[in-house]
C-alpha atoms as a PDB file:
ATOM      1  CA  UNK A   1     -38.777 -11.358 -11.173  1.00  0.00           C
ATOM      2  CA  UNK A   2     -39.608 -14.437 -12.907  1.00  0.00           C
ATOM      3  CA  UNK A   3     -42.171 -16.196 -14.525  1.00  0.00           C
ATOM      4  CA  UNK A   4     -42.967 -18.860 -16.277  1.00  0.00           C
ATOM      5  CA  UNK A   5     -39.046 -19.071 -17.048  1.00  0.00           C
ATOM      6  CA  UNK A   6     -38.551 -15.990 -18.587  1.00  0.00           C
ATOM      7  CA  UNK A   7     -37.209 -12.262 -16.678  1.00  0.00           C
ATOM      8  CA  UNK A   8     -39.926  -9.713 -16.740  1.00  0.00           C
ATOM      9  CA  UNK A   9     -38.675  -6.528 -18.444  1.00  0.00           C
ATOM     10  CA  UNK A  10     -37.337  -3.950 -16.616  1.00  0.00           C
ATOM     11  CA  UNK A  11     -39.540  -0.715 -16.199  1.00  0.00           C
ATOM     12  CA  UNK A  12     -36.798   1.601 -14.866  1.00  0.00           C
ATOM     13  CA  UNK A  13     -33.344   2.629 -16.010  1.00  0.00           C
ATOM     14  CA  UNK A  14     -30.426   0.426 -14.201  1.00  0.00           C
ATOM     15  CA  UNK A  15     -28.739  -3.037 -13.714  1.00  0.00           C
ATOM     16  CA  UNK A  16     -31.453  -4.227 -11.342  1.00  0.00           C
ATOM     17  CA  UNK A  17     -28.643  -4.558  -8.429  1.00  0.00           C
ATOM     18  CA  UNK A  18     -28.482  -2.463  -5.286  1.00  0.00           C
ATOM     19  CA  UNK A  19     -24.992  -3.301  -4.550  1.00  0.00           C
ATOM     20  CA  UNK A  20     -23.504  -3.290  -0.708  1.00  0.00           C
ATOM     21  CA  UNK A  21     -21.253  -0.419  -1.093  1.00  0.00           C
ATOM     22  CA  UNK A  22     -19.006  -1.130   1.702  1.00  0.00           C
ATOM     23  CA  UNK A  23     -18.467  -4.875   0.283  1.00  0.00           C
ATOM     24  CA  UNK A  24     -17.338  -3.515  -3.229  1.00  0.00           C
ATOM     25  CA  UNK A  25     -14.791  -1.419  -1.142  1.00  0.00           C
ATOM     26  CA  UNK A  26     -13.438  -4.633   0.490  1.00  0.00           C
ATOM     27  CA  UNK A  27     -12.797  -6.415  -2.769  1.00  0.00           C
ATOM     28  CA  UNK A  28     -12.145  -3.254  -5.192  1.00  0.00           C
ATOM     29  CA  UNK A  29      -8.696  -1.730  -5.044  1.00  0.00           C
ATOM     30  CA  UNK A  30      -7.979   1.119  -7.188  1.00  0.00           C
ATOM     31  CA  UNK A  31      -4.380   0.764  -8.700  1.00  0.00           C
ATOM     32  CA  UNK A  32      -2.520   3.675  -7.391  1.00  0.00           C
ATOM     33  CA  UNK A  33      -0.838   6.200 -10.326  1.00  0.00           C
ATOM     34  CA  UNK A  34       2.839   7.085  -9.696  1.00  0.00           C
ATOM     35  CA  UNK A  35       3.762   9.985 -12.561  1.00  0.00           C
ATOM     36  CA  UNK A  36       3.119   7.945 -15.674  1.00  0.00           C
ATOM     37  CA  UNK A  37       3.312   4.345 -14.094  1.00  0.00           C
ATOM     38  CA  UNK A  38       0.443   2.637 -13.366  1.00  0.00           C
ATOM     39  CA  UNK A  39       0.884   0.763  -9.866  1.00  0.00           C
ATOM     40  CA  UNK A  40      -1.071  -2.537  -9.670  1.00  0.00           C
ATOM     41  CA  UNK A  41      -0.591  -3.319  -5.567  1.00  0.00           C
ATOM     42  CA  UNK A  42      -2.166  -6.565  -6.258  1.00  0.00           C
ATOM     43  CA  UNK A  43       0.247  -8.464  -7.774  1.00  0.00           C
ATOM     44  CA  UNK A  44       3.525  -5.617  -7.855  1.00  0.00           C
ATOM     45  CA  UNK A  45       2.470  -4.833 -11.941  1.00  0.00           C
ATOM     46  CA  UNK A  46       3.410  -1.810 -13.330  1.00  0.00           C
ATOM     47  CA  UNK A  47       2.277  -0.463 -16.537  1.00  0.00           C
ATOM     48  CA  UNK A  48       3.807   2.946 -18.114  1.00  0.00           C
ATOM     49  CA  UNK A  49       1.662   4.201 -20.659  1.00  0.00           C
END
């Protein structure tokens, strides 16, 4: 909350957000691992580590 232009301190432990778990699914893709690679789907990347 604010007031007076300024955030009031938190009083609890967190980020403050609830976030809507099944939107971060829709936009979060975890890159998929293939034996050393690392797969980015998103734009065809691979890394090997």
């Amino acid at each position: 909350m604010a007031s007076a232009g300024h955030l009031e301190r938190p009083t609890k432990p967190g980020l403050g957000v609830d976030p809507i778990e099944s939107e971060v699914e829709k936009t979060i893709q975890y890159p998929e691992e293939l034996g050393g690679e690392l797969y980015c789907e998103s734009d065809g990347s691979v890394a090997a580590w």
